[in-house]
Structures are given as C-alpha cells and as structure tokens.
PDB file of N, CA and C in Angstrom:
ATOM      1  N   UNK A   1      85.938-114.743  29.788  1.00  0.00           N
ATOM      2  CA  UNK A   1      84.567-115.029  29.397  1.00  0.00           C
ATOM      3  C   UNK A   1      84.042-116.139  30.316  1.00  0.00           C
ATOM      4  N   UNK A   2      82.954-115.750  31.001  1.00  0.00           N
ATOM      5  CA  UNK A   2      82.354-116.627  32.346  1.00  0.00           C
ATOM      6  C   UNK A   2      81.085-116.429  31.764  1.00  0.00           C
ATOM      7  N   UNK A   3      80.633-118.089  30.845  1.00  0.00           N
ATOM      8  CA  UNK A   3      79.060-118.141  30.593  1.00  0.00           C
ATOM      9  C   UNK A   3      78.878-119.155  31.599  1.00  0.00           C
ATOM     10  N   UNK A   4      77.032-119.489  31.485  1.00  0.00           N
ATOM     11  CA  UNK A   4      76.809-120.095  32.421  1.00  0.00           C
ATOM     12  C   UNK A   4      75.428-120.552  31.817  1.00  0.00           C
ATOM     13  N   UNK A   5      74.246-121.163  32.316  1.00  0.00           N
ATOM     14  CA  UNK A   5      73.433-121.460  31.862  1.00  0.00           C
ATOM     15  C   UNK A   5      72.355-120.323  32.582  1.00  0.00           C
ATOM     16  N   UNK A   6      71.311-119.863  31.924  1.00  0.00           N
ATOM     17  CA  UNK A   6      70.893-119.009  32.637  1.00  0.00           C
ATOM     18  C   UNK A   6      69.109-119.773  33.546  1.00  0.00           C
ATOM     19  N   UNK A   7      69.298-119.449  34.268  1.00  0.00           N
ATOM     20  CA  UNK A   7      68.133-120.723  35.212  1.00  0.00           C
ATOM     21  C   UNK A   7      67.308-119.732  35.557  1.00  0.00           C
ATOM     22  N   UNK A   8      67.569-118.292  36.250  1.00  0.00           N
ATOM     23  CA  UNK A   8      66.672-117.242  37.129  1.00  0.00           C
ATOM     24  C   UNK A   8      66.420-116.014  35.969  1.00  0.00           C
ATOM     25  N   UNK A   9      65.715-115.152  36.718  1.00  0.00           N
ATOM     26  CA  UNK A   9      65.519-114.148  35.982  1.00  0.00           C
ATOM     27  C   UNK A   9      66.729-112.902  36.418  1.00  0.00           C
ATOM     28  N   UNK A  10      67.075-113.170  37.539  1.00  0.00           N
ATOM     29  CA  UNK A  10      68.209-112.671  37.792  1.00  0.00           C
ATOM     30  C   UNK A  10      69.561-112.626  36.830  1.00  0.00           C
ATOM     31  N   UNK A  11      69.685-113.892  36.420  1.00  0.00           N
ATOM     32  CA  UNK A  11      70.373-114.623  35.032  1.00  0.00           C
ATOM     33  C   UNK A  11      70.391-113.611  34.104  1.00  0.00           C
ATOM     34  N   UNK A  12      68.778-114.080  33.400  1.00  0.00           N
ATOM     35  CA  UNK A  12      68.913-113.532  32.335  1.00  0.00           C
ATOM     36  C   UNK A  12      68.850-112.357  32.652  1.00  0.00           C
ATOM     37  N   UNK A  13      68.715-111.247  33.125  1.00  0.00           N
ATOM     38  CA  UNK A  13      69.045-109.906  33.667  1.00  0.00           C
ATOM     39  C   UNK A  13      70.740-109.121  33.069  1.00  0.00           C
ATOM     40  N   UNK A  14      71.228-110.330  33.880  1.00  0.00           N
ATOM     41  CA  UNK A  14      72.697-110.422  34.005  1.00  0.00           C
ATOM     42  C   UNK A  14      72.956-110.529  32.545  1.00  0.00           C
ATOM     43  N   UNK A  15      72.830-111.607  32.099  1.00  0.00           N
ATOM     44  CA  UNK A  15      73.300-111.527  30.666  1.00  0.00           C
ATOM     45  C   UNK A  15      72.714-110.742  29.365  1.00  0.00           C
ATOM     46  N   UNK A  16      71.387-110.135  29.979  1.00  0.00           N
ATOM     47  CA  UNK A  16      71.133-109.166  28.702  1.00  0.00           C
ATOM     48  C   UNK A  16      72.085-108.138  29.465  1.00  0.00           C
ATOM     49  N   UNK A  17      72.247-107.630  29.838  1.00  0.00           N
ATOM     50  CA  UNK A  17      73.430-106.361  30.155  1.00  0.00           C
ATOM     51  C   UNK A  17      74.882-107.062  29.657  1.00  0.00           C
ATOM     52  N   UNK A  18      74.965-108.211  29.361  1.00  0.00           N
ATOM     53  CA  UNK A  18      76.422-108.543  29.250  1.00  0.00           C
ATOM     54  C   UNK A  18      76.396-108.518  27.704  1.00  0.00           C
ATOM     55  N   UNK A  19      75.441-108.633  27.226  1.00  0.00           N
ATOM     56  CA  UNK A  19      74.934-109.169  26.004  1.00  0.00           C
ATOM     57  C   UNK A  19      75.186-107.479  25.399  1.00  0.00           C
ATOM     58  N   UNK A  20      74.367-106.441  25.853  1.00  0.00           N
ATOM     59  CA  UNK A  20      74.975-105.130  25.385  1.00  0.00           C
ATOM     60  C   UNK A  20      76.001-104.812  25.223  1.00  0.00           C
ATOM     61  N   UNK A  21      77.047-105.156  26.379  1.00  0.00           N
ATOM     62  CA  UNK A  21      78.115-104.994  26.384  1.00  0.00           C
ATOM     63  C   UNK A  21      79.375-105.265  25.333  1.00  0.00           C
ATOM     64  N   UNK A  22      78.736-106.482  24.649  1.00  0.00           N
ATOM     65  CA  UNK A  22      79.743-106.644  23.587  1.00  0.00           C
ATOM     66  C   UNK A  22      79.184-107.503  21.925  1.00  0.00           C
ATOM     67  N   UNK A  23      77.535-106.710  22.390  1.00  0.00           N
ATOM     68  CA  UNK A  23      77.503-107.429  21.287  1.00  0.00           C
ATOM     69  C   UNK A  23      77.775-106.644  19.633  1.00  0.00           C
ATOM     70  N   UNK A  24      78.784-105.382  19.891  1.00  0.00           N
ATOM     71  CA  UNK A  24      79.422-105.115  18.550  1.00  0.00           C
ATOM     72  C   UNK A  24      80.701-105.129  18.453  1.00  0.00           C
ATOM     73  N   UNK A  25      80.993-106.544  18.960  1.00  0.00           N
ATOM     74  CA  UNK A  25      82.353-106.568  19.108  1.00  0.00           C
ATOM     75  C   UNK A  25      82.748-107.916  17.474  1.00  0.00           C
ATOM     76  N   UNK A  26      83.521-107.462  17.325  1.00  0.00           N
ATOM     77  CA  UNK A  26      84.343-108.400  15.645  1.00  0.00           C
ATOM     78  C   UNK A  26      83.684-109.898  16.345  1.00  0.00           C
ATOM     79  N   UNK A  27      82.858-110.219  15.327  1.00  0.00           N
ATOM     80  CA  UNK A  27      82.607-111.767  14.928  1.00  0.00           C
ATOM     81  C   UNK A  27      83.557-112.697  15.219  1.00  0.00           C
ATOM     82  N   UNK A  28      85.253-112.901  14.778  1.00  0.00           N
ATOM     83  CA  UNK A  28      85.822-113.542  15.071  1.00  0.00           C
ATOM     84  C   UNK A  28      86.537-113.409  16.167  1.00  0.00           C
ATOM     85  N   UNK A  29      86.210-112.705  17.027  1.00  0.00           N
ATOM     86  CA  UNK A  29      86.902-112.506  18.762  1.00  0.00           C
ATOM     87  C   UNK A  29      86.085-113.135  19.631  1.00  0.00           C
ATOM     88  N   UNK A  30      87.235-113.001  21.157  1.00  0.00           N
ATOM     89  CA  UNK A  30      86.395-113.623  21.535  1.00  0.00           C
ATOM     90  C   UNK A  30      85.221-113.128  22.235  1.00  0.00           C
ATOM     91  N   UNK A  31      85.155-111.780  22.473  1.00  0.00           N
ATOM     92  CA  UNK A  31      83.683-111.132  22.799  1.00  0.00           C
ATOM     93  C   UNK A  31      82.837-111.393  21.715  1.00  0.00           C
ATOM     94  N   UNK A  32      83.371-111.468  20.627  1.00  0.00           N
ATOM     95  CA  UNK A  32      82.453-111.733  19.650  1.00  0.00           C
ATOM     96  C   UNK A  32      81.446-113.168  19.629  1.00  0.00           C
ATOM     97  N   UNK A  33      82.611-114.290  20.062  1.00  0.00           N
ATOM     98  CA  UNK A  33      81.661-115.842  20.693  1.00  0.00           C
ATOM     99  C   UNK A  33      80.890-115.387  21.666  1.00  0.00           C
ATOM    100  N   UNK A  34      81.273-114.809  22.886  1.00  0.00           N
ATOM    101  CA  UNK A  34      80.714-114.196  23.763  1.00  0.00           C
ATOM    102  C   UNK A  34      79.464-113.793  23.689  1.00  0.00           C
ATOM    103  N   UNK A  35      79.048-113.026  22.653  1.00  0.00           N
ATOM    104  CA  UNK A  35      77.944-112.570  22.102  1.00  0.00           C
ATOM    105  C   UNK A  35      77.203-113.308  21.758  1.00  0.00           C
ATOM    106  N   UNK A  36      77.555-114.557  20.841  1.00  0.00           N
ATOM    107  CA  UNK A  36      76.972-115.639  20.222  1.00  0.00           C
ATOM    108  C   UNK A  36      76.602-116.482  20.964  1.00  0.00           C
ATOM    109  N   UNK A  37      77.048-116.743  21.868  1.00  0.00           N
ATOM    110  CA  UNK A  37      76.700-117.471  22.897  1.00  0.00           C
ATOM    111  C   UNK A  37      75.440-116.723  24.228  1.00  0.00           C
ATOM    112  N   UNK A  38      76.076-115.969  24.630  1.00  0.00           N
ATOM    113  CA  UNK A  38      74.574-115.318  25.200  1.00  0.00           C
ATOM    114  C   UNK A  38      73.513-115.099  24.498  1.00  0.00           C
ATOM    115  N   UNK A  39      73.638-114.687  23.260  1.00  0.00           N
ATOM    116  CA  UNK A  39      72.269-114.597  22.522  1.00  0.00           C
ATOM    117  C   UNK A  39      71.391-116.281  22.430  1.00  0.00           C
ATOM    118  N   UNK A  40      71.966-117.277  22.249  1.00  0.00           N
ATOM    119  CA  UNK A  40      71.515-118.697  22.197  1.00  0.00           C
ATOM    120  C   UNK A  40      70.761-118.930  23.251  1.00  0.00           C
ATOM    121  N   UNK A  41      71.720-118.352  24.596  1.00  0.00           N
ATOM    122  CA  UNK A  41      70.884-118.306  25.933  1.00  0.00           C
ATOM    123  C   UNK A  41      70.373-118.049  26.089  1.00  0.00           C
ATOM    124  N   UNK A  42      69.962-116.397  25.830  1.00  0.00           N
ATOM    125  CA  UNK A  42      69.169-115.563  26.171  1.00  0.00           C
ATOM    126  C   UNK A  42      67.857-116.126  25.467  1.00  0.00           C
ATOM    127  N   UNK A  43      67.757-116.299  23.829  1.00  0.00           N
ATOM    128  CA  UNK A  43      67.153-116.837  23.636  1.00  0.00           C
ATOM    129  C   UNK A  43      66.195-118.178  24.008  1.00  0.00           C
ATOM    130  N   UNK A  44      66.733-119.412  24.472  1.00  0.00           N
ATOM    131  CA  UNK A  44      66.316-120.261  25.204  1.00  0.00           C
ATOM    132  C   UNK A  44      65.604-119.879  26.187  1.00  0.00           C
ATOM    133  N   UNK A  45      66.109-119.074  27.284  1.00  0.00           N
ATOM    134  CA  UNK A  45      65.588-118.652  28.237  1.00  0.00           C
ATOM    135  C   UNK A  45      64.039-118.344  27.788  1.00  0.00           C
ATOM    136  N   UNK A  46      64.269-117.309  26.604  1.00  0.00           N
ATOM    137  CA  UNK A  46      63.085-116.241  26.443  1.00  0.00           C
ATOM    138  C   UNK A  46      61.634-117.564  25.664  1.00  0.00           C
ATOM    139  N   UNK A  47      62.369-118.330  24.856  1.00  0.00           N
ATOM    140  CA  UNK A  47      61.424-119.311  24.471  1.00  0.00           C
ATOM    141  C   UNK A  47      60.467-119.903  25.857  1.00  0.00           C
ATOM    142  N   UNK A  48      61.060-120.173  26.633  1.00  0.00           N
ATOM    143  CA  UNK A  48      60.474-121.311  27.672  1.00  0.00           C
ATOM    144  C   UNK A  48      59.653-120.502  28.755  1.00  0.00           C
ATOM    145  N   UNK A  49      60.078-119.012  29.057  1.00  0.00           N
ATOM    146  CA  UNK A  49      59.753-118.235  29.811  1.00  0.00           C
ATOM    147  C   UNK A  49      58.652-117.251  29.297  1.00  0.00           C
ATOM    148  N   UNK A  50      58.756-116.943  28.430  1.00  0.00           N
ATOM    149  CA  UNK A  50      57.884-116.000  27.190  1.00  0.00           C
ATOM    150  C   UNK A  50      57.923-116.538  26.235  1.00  0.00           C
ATOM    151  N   UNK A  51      56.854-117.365  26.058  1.00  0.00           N
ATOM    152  CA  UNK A  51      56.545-118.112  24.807  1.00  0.00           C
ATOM    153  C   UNK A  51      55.656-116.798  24.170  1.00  0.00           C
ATOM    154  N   UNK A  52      55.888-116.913  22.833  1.00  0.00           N
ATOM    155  CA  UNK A  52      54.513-116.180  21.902  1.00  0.00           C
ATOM    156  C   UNK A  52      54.070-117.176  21.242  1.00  0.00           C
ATOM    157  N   UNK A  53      52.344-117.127  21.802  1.00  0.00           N
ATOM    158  CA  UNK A  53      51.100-118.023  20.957  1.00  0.00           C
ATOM    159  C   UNK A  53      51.270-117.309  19.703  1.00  0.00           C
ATOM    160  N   UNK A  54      51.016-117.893  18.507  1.00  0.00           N
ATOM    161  CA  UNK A  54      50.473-117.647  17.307  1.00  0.00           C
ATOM    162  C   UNK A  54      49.216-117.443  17.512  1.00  0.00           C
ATOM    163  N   UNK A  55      48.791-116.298  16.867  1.00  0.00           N
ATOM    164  CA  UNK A  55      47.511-115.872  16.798  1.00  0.00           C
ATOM    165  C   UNK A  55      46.873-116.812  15.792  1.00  0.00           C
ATOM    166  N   UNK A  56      45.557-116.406  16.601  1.00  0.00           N
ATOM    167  CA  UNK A  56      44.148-117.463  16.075  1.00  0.00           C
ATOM    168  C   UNK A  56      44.172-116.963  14.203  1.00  0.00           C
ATOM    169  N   UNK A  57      43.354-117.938  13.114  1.00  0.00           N
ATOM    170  CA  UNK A  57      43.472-117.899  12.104  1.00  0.00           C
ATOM    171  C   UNK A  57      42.718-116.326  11.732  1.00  0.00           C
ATOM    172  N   UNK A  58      41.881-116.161  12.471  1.00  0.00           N
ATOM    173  CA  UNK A  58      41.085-114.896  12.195  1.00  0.00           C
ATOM    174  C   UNK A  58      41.882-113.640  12.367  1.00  0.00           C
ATOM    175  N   UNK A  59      42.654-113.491  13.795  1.00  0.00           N
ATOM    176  CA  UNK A  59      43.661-112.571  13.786  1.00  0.00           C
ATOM    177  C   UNK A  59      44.624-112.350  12.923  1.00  0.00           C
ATOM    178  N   UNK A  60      45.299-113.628  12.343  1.00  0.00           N
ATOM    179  CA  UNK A  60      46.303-113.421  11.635  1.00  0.00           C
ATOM    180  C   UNK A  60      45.407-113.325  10.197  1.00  0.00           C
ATOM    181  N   UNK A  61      44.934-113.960   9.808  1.00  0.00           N
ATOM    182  CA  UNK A  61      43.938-112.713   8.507  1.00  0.00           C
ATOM    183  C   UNK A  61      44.344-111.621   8.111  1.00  0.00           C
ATOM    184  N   UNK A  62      43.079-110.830   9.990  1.00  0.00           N
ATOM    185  CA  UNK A  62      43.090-109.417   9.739  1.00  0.00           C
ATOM    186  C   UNK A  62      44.060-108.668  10.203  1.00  0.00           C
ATOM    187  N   UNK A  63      45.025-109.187  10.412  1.00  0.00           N
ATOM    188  CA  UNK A  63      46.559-108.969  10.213  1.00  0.00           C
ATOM    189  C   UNK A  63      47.204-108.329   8.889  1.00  0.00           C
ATOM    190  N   UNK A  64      46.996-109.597   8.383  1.00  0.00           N
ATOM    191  CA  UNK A  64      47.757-109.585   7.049  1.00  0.00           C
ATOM    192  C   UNK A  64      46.764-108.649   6.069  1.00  0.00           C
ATOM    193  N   UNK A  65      45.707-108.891   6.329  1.00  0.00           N
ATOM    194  CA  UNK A  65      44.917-107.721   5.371  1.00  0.00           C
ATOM    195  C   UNK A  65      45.048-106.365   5.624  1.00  0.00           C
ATOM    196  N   UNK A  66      45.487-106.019   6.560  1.00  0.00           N
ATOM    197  CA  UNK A  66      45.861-104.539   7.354  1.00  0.00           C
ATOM    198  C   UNK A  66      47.061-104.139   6.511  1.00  0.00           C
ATOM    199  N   UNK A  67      48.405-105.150   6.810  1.00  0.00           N
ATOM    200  CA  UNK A  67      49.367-105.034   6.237  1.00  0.00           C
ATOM    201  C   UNK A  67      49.330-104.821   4.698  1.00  0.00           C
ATOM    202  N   UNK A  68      48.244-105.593   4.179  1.00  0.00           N
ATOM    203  CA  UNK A  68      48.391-105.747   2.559  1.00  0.00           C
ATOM    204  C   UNK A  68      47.468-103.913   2.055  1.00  0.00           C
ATOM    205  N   UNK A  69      46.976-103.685   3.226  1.00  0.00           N
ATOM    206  CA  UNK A  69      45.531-102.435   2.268  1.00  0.00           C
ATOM    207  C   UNK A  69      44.803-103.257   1.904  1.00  0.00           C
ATOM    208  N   UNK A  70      44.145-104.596   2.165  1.00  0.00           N
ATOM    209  CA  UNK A  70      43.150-105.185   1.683  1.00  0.00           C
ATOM    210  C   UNK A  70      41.812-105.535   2.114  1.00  0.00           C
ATOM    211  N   UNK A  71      41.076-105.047   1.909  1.00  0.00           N
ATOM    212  CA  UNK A  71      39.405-104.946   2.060  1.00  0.00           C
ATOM    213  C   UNK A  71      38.780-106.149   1.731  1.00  0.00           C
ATOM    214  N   UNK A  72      37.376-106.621   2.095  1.00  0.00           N
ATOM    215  CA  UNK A  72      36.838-107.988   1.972  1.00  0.00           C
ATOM    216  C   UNK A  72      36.623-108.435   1.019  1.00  0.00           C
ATOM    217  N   UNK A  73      36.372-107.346  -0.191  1.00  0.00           N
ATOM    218  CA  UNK A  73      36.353-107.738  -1.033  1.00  0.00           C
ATOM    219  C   UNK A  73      37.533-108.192  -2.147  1.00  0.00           C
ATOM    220  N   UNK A  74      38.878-108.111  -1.513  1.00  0.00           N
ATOM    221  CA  UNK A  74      40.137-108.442  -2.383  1.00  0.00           C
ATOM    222  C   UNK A  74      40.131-109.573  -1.632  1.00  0.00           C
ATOM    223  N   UNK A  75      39.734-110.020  -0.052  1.00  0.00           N
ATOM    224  CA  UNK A  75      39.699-111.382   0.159  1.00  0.00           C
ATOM    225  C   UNK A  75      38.908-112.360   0.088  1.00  0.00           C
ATOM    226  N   UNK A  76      37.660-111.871  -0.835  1.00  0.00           N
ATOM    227  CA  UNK A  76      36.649-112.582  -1.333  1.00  0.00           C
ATOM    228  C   UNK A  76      37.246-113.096  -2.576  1.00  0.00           C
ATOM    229  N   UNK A  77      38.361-112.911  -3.187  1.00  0.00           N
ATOM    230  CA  UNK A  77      38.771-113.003  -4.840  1.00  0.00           C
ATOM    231  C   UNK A  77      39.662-113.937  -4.043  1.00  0.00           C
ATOM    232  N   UNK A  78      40.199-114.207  -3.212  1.00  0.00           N
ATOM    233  CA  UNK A  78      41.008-115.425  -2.754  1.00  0.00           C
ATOM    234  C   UNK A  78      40.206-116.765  -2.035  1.00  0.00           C
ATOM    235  N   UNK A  79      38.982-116.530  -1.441  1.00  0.00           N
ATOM    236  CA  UNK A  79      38.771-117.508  -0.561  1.00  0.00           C
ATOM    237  C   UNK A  79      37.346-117.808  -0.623  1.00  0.00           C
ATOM    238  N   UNK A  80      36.404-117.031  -1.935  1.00  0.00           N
ATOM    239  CA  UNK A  80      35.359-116.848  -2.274  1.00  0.00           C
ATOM    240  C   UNK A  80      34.234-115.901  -1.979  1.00  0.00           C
ATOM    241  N   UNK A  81      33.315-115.665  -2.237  1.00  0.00           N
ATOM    242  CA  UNK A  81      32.392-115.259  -1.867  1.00  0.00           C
ATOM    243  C   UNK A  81      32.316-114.096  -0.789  1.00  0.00           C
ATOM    244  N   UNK A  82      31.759-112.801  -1.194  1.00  0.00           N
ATOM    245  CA  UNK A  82      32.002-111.282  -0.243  1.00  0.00           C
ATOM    246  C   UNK A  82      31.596-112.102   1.661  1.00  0.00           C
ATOM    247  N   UNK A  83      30.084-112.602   0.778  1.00  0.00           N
ATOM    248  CA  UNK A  83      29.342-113.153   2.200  1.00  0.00           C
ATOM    249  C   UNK A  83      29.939-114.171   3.054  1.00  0.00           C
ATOM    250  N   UNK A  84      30.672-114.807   2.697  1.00  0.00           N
ATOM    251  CA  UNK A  84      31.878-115.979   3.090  1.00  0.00           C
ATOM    252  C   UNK A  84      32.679-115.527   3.920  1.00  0.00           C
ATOM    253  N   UNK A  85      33.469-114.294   3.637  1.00  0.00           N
ATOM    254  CA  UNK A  85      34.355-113.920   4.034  1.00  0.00           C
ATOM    255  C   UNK A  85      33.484-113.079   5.537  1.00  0.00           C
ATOM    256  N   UNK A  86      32.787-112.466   5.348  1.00  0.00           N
ATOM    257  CA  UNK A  86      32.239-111.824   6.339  1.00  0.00           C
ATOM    258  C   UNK A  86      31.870-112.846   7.701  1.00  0.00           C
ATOM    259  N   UNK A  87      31.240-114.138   6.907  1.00  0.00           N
ATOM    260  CA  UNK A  87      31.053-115.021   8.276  1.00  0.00           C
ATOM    261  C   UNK A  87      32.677-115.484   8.552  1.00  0.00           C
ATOM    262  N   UNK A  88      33.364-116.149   7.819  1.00  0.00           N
ATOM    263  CA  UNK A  88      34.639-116.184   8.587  1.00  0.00           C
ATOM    264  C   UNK A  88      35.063-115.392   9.526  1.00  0.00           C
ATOM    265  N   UNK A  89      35.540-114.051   8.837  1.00  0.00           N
ATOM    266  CA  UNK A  89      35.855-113.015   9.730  1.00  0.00           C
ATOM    267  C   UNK A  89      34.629-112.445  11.046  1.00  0.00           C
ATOM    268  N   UNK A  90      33.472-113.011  11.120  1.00  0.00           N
ATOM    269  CA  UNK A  90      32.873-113.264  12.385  1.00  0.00           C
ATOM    270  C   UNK A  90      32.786-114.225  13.051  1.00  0.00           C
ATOM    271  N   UNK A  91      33.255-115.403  12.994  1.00  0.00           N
ATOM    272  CA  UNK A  91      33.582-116.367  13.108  1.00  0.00           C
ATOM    273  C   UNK A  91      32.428-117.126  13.105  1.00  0.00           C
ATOM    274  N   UNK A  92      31.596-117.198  12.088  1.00  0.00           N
ATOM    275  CA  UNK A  92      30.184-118.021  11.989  1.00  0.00           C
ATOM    276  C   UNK A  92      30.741-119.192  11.221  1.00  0.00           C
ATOM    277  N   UNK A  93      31.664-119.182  10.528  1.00  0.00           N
ATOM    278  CA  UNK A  93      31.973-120.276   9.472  1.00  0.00           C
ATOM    279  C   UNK A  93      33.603-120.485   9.624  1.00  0.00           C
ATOM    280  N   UNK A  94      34.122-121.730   9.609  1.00  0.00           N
ATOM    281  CA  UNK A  94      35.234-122.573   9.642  1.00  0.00           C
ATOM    282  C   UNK A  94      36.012-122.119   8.186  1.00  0.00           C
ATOM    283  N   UNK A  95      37.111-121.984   8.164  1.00  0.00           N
ATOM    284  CA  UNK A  95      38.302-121.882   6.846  1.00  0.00           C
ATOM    285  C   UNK A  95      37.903-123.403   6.321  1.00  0.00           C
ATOM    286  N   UNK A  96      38.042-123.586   5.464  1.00  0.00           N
ATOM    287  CA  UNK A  96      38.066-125.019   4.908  1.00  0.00           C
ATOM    288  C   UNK A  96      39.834-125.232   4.654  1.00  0.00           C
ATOM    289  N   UNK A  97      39.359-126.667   3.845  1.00  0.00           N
ATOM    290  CA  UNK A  97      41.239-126.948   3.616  1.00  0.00           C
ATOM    291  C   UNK A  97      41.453-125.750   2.556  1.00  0.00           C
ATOM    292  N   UNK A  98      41.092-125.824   1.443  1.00  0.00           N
ATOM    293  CA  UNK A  98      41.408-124.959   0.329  1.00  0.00           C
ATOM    294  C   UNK A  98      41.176-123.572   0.523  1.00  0.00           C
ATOM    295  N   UNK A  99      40.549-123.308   1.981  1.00  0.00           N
ATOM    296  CA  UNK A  99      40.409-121.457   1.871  1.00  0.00           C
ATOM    297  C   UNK A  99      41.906-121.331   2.824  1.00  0.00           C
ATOM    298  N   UNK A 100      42.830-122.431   3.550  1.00  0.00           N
ATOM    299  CA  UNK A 100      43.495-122.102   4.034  1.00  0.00           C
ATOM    300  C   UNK A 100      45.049-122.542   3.282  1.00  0.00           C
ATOM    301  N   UNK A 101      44.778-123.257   2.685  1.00  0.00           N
ATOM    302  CA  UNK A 101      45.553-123.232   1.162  1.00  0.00           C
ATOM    303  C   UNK A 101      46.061-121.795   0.913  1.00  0.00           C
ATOM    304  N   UNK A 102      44.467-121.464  -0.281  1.00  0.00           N
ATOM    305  CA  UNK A 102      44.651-120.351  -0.430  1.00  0.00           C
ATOM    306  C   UNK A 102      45.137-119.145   0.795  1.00  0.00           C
ATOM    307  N   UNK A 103      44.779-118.879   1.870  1.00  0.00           N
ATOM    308  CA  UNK A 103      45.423-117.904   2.377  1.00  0.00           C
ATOM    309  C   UNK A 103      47.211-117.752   2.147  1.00  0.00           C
ATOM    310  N   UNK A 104      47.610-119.287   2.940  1.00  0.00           N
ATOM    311  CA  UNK A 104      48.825-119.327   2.602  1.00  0.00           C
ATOM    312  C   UNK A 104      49.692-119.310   1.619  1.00  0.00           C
ATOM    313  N   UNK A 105      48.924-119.760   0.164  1.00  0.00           N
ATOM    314  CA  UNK A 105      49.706-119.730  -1.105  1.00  0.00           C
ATOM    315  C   UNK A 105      49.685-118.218  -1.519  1.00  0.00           C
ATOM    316  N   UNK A 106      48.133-116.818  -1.281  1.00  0.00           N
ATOM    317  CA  UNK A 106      48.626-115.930  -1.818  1.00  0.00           C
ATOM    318  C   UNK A 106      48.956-114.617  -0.839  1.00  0.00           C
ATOM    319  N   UNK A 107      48.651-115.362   0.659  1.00  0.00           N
ATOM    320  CA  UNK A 107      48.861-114.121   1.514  1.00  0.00           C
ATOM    321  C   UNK A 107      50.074-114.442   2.277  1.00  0.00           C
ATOM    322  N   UNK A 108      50.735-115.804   2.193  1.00  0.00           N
ATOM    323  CA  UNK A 108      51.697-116.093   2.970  1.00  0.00           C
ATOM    324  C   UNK A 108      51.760-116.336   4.614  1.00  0.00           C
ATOM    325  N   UNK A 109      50.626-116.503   5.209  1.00  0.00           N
ATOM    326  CA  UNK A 109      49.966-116.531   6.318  1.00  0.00           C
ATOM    327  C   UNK A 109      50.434-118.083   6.762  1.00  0.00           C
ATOM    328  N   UNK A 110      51.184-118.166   7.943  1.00  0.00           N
ATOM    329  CA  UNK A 110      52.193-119.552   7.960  1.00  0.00           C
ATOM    330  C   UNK A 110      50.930-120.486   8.301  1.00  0.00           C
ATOM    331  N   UNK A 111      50.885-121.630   8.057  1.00  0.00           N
ATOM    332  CA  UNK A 111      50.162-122.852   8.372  1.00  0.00           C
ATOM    333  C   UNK A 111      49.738-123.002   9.675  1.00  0.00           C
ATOM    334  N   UNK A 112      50.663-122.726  10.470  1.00  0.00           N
ATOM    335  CA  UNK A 112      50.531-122.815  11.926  1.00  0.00           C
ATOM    336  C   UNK A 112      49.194-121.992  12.397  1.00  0.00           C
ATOM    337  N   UNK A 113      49.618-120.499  12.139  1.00  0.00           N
ATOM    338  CA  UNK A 113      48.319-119.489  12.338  1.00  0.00           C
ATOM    339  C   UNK A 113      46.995-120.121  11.638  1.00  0.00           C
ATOM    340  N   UNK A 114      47.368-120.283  10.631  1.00  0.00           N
ATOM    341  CA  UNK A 114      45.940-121.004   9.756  1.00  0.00           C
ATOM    342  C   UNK A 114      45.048-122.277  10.491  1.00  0.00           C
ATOM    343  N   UNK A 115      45.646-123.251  11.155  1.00  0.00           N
ATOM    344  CA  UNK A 115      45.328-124.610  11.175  1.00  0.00           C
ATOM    345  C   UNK A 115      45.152-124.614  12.654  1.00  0.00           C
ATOM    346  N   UNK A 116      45.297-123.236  13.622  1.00  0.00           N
ATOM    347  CA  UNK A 116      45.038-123.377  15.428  1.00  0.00           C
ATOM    348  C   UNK A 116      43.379-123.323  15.897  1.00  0.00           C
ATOM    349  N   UNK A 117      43.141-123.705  16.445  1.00  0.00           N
ATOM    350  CA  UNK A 117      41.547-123.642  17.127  1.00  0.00           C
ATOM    351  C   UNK A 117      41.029-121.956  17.359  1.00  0.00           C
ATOM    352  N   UNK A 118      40.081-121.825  16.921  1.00  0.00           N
ATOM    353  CA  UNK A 118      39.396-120.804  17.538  1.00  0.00           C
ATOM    354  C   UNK A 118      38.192-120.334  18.022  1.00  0.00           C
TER     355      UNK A 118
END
C-alpha cells in the first residue's frame, strides 16, 4: 500500500482508479484501510478543487417544494401570506428571521441555504 498526498489532477485520477480497485475489500484489511484512506483524500482533494456553493435561499425553497409536492399555497401556511410568498419567490421581498426559522423548522432547509445573499 503506496498512499501519497494527492496535489495534481493526475493524482487524483490515479487514486480514483485505485479507489475502485479495492474499495469492496473487508473493512478490517489492509485494502480495506487502503480504501479509507483514499476516500479522505480523494475527498479533500474534491473539497478544495470542486467546491459546491449552496444554493441561494430561493433555489433551495423551490427545491424543497418540488421535492415535498408543495404549491404556494402550502408555503403560504408556513411563512404567511399567498402574496408574500409570490414576492419572495420573485425575489421582490427579503425572508425575514422568522420566515427563515420557519422554513427550517418545517421544511428542514439547512440555515446555510437560508441565510446566503441573493
């Protein structure tokens, strides 16, 4: 087992193919560390190199309302008002603290997405 830190894209290349190679190998072997260990890398790599932005509060919304089957008017019963919701979701009007409360307490919509500039 020859890890290494992965610096190029060449790297990580290398180690996602190595990473196939054994990553259904028994947990307690040592292809099995093997595995555990390139994935940490690979990962790192992929953080710093391919970051994913969290989508803006509006996207992740109409995200989650897609996911749920929910129409403006089931997110008017969370965050007020049919007409409210319509300027949000056009972006004429700002979430307040408590409409982003509420998103997160009943849609589960992480804080992060809620609280980014848009």
């Amino acid at each position: 087992m020859k890890i290494k830190v992965i610096k190029t894209e060449e790297d990580y290349n290398k180690a996602l193919k190595r990473l196939e190679v054994v990553f259904d190998a028994p947990i307690d072997s040592p292809q099995g560390d093997e595995a555990e260990l390139l994935a940490i890398l690979i990962e790192n790599y992929e953080e710093e190199h391919y970051p994913i932005e969290a989508p803006d509060p509006i996207e992740a919304i109409r995200f989650r309302m897609e996911q749920m089957n929910m129409n403006k008017k089931d997110l008017a019963k969370i965050i007020g008002y049919k007409s409210r919701v319509s300027e949000i979701l056009n972006r004429k009007r700002k979430l307040s603290l408590n409409m982003i409360r509420q998103l997160h307490k009943k849609l589960k919509i992480p804080y992060d997405s809620l609280l980014s500039e848009y």
